[in-house]
Every structure is written in C-alpha cells, then in structure tokens.
Protein backbone atom coordinates (compact mmCIF):
# COMPACT_ATOMS: atom_id res chain seq x y z
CA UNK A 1 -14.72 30.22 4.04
CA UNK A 2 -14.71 31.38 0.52
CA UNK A 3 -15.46 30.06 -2.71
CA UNK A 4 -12.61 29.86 -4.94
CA UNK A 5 -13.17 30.49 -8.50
CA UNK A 6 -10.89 28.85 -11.51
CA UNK A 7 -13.69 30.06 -13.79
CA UNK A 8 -17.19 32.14 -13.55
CA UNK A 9 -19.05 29.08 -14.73
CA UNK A 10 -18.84 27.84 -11.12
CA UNK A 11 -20.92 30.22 -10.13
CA UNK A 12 -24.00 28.91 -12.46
CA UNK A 13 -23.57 25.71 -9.95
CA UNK A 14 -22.97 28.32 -6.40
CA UNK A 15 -23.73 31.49 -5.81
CA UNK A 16 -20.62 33.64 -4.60
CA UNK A 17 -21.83 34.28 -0.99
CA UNK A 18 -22.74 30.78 -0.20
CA UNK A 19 -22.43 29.76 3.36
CA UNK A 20 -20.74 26.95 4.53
CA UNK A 21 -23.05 26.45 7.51
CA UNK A 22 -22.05 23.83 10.49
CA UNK A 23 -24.59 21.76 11.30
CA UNK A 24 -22.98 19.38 13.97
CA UNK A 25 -19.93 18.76 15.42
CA UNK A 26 -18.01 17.09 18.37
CA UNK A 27 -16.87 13.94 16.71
CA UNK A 28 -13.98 12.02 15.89
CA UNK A 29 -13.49 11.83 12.11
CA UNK A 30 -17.20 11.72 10.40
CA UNK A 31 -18.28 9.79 6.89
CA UNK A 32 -20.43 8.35 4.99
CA UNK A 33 -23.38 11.21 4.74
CA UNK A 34 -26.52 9.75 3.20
CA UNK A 35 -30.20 12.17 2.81
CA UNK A 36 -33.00 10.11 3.69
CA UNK A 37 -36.03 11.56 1.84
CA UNK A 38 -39.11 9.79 3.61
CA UNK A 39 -37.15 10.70 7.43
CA UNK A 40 -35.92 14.02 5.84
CA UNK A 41 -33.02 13.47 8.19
CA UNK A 42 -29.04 12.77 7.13
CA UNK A 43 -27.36 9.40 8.50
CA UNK A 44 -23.46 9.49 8.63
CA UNK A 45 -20.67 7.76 10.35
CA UNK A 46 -18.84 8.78 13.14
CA UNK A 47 -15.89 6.21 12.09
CA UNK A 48 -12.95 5.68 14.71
CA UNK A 49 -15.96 5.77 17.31
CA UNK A 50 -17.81 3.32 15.90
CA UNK A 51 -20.73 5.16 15.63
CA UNK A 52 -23.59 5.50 13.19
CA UNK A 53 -25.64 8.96 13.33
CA UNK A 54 -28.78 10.82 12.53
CA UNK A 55 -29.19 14.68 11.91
CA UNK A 56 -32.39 16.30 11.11
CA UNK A 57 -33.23 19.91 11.07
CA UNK A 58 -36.06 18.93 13.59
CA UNK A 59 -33.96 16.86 16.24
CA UNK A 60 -30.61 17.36 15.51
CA UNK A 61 -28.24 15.09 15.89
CA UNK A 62 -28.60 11.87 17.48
CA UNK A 63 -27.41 7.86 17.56
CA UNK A 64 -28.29 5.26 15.39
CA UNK A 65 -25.77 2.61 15.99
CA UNK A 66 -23.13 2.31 18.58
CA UNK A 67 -20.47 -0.78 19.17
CA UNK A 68 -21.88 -0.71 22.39
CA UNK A 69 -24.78 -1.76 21.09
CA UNK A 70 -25.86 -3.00 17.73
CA UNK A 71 -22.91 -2.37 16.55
CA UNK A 72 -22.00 -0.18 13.66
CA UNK A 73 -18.24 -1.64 12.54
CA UNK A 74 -16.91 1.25 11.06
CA UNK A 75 -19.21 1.68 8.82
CA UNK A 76 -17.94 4.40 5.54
CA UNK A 77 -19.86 4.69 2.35
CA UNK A 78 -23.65 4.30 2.41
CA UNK A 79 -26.23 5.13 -0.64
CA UNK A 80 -29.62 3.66 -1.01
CA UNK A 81 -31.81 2.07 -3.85
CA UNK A 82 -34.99 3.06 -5.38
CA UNK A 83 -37.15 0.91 -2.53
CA UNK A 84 -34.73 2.64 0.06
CA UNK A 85 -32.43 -0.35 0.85
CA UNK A 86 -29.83 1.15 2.54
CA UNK A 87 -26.17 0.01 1.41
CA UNK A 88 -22.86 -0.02 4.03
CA UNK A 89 -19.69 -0.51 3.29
CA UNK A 90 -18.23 -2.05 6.79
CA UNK A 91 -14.53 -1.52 7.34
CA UNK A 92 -14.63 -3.94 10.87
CA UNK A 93 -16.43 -6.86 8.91
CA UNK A 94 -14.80 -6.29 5.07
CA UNK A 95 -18.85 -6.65 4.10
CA UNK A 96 -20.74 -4.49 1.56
CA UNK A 97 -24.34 -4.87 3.97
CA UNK A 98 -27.80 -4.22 2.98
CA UNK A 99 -30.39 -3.09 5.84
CA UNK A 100 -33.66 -3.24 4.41
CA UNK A 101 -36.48 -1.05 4.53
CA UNK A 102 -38.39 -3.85 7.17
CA UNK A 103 -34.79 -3.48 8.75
CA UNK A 104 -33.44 -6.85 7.93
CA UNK A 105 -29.71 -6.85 7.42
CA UNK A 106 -28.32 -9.10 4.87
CA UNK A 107 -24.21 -9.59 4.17
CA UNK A 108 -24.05 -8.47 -0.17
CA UNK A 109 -20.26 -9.46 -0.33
CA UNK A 110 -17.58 -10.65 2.12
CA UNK A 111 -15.15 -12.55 -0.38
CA UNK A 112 -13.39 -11.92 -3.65
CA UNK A 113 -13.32 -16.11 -4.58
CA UNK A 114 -12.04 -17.71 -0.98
CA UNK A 115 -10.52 -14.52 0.31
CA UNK A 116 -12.31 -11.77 2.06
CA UNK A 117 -12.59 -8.66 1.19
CA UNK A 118 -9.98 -5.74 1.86
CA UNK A 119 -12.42 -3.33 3.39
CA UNK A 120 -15.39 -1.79 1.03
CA UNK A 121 -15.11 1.93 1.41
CA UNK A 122 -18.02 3.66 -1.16
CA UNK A 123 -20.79 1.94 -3.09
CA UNK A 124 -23.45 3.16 -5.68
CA UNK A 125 -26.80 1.71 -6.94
CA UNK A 126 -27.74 1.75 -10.63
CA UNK A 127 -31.06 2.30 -11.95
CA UNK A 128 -30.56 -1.57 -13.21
CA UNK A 129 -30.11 -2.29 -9.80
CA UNK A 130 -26.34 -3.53 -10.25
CA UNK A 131 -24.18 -2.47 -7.08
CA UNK A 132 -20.49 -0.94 -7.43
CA UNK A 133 -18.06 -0.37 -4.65
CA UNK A 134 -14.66 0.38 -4.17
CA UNK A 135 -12.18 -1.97 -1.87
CA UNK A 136 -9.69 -0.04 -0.43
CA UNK A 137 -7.08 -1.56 2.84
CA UNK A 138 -8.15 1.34 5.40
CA UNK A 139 -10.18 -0.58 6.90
CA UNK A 140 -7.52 -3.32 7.98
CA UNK A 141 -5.39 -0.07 9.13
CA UNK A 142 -5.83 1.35 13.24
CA UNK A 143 -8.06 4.02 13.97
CA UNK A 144 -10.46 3.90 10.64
CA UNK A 145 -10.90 -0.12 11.00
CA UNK A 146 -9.57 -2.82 12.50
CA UNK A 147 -6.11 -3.88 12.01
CA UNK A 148 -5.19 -7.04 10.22
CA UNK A 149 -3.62 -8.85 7.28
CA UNK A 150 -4.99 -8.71 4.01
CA UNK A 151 -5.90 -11.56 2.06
CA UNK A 152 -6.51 -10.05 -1.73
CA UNK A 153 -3.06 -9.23 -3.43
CA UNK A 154 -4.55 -6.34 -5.11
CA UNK A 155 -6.92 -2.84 -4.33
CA UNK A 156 -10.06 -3.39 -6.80
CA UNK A 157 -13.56 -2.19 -7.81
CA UNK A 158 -16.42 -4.52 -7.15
CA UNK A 159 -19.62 -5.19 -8.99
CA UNK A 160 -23.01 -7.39 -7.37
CA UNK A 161 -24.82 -7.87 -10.11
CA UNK A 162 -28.82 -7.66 -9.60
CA UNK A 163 -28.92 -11.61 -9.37
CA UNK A 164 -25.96 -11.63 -6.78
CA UNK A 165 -22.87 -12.29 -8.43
CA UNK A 166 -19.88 -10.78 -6.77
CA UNK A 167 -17.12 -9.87 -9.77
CA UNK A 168 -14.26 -7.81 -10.12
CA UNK A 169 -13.79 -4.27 -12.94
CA UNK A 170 -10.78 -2.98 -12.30
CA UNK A 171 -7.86 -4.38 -10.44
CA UNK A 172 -5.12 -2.09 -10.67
CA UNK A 173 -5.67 0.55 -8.18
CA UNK A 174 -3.21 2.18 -5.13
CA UNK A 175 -6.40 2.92 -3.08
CA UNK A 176 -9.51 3.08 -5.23
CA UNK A 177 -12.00 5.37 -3.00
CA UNK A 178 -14.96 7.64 -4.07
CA UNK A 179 -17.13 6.74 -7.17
CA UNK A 180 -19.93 7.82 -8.92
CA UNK A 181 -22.59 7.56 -12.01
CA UNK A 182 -23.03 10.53 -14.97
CA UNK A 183 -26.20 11.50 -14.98
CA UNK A 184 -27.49 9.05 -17.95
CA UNK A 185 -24.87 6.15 -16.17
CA UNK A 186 -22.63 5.87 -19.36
CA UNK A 187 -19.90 6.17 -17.54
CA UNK A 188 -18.28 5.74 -14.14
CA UNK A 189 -15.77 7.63 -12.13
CA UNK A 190 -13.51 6.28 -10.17
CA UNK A 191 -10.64 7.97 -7.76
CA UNK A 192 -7.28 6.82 -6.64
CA UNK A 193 -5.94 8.46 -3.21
CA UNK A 194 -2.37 8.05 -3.28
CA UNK A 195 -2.21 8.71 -6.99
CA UNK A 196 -4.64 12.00 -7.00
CA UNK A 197 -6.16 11.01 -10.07
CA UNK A 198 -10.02 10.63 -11.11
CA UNK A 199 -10.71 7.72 -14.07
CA UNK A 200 -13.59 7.42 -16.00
CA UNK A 201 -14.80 4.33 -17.39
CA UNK A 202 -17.78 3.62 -20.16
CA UNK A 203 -20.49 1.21 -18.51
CA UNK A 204 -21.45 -1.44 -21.15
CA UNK A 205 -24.94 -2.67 -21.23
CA UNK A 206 -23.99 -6.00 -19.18
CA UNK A 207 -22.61 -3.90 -16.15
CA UNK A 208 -18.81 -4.46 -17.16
CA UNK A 209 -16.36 -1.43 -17.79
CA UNK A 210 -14.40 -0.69 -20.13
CA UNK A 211 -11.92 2.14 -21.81
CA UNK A 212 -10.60 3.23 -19.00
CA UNK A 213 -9.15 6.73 -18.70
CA UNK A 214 -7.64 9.44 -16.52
CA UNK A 215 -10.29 12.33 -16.34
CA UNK A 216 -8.47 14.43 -14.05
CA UNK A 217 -4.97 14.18 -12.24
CA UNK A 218 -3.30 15.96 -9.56
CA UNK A 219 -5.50 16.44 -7.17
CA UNK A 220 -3.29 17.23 -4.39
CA UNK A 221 -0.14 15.34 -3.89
CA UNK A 222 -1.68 12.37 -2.52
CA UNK A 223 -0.86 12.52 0.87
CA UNK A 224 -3.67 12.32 3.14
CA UNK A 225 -2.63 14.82 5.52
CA UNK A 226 -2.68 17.63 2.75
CA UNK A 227 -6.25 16.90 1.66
CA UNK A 228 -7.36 13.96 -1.56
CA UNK A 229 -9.57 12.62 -3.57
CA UNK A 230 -12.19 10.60 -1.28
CA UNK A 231 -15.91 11.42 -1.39
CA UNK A 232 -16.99 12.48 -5.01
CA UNK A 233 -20.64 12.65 -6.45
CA UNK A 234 -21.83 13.76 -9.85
CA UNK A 235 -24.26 16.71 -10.25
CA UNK A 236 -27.49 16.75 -12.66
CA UNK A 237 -25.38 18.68 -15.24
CA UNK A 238 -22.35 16.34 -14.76
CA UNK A 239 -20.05 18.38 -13.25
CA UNK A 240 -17.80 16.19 -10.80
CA UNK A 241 -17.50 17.37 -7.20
CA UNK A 242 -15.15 15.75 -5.30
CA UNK A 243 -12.86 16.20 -1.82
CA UNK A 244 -8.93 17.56 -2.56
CA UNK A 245 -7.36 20.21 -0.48
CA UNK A 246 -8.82 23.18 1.07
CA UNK A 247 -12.15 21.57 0.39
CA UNK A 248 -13.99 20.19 -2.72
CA UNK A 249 -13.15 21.13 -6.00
CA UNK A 250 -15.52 21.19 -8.68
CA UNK A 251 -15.27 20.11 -12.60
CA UNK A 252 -16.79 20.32 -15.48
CA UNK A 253 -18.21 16.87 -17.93
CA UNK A 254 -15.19 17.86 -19.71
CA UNK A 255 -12.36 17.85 -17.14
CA UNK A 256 -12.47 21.62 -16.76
CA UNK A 257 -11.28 22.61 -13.19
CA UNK A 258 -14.23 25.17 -12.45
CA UNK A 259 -12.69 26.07 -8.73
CA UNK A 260 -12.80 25.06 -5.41
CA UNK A 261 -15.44 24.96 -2.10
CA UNK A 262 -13.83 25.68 0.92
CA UNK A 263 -14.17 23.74 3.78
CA UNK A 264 -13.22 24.32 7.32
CA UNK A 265 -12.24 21.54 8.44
CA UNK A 266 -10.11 18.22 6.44
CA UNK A 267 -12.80 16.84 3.68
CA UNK A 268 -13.94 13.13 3.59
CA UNK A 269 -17.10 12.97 2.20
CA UNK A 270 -20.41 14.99 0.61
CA UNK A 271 -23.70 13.91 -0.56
CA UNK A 272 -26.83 15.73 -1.97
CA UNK A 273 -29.97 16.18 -0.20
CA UNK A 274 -32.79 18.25 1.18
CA UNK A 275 -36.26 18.24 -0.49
CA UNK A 276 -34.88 19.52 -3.83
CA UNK A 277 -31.57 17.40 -3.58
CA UNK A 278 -29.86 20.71 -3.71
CA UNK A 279 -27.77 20.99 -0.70
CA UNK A 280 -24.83 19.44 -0.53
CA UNK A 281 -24.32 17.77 2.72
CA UNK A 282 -20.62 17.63 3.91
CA UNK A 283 -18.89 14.99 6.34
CA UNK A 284 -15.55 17.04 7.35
CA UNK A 285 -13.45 15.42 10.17
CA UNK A 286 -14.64 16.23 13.01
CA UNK A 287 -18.29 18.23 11.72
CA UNK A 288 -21.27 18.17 8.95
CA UNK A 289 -21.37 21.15 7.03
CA UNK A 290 -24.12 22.25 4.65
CA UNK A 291 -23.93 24.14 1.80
CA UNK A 292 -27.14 25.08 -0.39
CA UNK A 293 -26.40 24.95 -3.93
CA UNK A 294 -27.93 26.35 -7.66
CA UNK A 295 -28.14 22.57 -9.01
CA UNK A 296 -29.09 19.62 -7.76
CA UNK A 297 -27.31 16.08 -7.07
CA UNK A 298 -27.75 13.57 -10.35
CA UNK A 299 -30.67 11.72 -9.76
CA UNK A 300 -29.69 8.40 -8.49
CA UNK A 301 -33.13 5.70 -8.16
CA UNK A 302 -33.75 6.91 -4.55
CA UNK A 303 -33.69 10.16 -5.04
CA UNK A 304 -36.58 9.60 -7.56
C-alpha cells in the first residue's frame, strides 16, 4: 500500500515508508476499534457476527462478547472516559450503553421523547464529561443490525449531558456517522455518508452547537460500495483523519486535503493507541491494520 501525497506536509504526520501492517483478520466486516491503556490490548467489533473482540500484541486476538453468549448486539462505535467507562453504541438494542470499570452495564439512551432511537453508530466523551453520538438507520438495516421500522422521522446527533439529559444538536442529517473533538473541544466534526461531506460545529460552553458549517465536501461520491466518510478522529495538531476511498484521507485544521493512507481492504473505522497514542489502529472489513504514525491521537480524558 502506498501513501498518497496531496502535499509534503503529510509527511510531518507519516513517514513515506510507513507500513500498513495486518494485525488480524478472518472476520466478517470489523468496527468500532478502541486502545485500552491499563490492558494495552485493542477491543473492536466484529459486526454482522455479533461479536465483540480483543487484540493484544501479547495474545492476539481473542472473544469478548458473542450472541451466543452475553451478547454483544452489534455493537459499532465505542470510546471511553477519563475513569475508563467504556461507551457502545448498540445497533440490535438502538442504546448508547455504558459498561463500567466494576463491569456494570447501564442503558445511557434508548429514546428520543417516546420513540426509540434509530441505531447510535459513534460516540465521544468530553473532558466535561458530556456524551455525543451520532444516530444513523444502519442499524435497523440486515446484515449490520437488525431489521425494523424506524420510529424518529429524522437522522440526528445526540447529546447526554453529565446529569443525564438526553437532547438533540442537529437534526438534519442523510446519515450522520463519524465524529470527533479539536484538540481544545471548540469545535465538533461531524460527517454525513450519503452526502460525503464533513461539518464543523463551535461547542458553546453549555454543551449546545452552533454555526454549523461544511469543512470539507466530496469525499467520495457517497456510495458505500466506493469507500465514505465513516470513522474519523482528530490528531493532537488537528488535522482530521477520516475513512473515504482507497483508505483514509488526511486534512489539515484548515480544510487542506494533505493526501491519502492506503488501505487494503474497504475502511470503516480507526482509532489511536499504543503507549504513546501514536499508532493508528484500523478496523477494515474483514482485518485490523496498524499503522505507526509521527503524531499522536488528540488527547481525549482517557487517554490522559
């Protein structure tokens, strides 16, 4: 695979050699990645299995969850908070779940008012605590969830205040997907699949959004088969890395495409991790891949 420069300052963030190094492989269509820094290990999903997984450089790769079991229901996006609270976003259940530390698991949101959710597909944690998270409908579709009617007239972005309350930021979205914080949480981004387009909202000091904007459009053609916008995560610099065909593609704070990460395989998802946060950990259809890279992930409360 190569690394596909638009401009040399990509190569400040990657060096021009990089490896894109499997790491395991075998399953159906995998999601979700998450670094646990006390386990040192990665969890991700394993999706239209049903399957929630562990890799670690020690014991490879292994299962955490299985619907044969305790089960996993579809489980997508999954982030922590600073006491290590780990986040799902369950496409069989619609629920945004919380496993605690103790391993407790408590249901964060269900219902939008008296209707349940669509199916919450990423979530991040701010430093304030506050929880975002993105309702797509792919989890009411075959394959990727469980198929049935939705109940919510529109595709929104969620936000669970630190006391609880469940309330809506943005409600005009084809498929709102991948999100994440800057690095000093000013602002949000935001993507919508079918429309290939990145937003970027400023976070006000009471957790609402406002100003909307399109930070970066045409990211594909929308079409899932060709490759979109899905997983996305901010660096410490605040470059935006996010998935789009061939790979991820990689852009500036100021919307400058910087070039492009090739991928093997279709890709879904990334997060940072390893004991610097500098490897970014990549959940590609039917593989993980790792890539080590020159910066490191912005430095959400967990990975503090």
């Amino acid at each position: 695979m190569a690394i596909i420069a638009k401009s040399d300052k990509l190569f400040e963030l990657i060096a021009k050699d990089a490896e894109v190094e499997q790491i395991a492989t075998g399953f159906a269509f995998t999601e979700g990645p998450i670094w646990n820094p006390k386990e040192n290990c990665l969890y991700f999903s394993d999706m239209p299995n049903d399957v929630r997984r562990r890799w670690s450089e020690a014991d490879g790769d292994s299962v955490v969850r299985e619907a044969s079991g305790t089960a996993a229901n579809k489980c997508n996006g999954m982030t922590y908070d600073g006491d290590l609270n780990l986040y799902i976003c369950e496409h069989s259940t619609s629920y945004l779940a919380r496993e605690t530390a103790a391993g407790e698991r408590q249901v964060l949101a269900s219902h939008y008012g008296d209707k349940e959710l669509n199916s919450p597909n990423d979530v991040v944690v701010s430093s304030a605590g506050a929880v975002y998270f993105s309702d797509p409908t792919y989890g009411r579709m075959p394959v990727f969830g469980e198929e049935r009617e939705c109940e919510l007239d529109f595709q929104g972005v969620f936000r669970i205040s630190p006391g609880g309350e469940v309330s809506c930021v943005a409600d005009d979205y084809g498929q709102p997907n991948g999100l994440c914080f800057s690095p000093d949480e000013s602002l949000l981004y935001i993507n919508d699949t079918p429309r290939a387009h990145i937003r970027m909202y400023d976070v006000n000091a009471d957790g609402s959004l406002a100003n909307g904007r399109i930070f970066i459009e045409n990211v594909g053609d929308g079409v899932l088969e060709n490759g979109v916008v899905d997983g996305m995560k901010c660096d410490a610099r605040g470059n935006i890395i996010v998935t789009g065909p061939q790979g991820f593609w990689v852009f500036s704070s100021g919307g400058e495409h910087l070039g492009i990460i090739e991928m093997p395989e279709h890709s879904a998802n990334l997060n940072w991790g390893g004991p610097n946060w500098d490897i970014l950990y990549c959940t590609c259809s039917t593989s993980v891949y790792r890539v080590q890279m020159k910066v490191s992930g912005n430095r959400l409360s967990y990975m503090n």
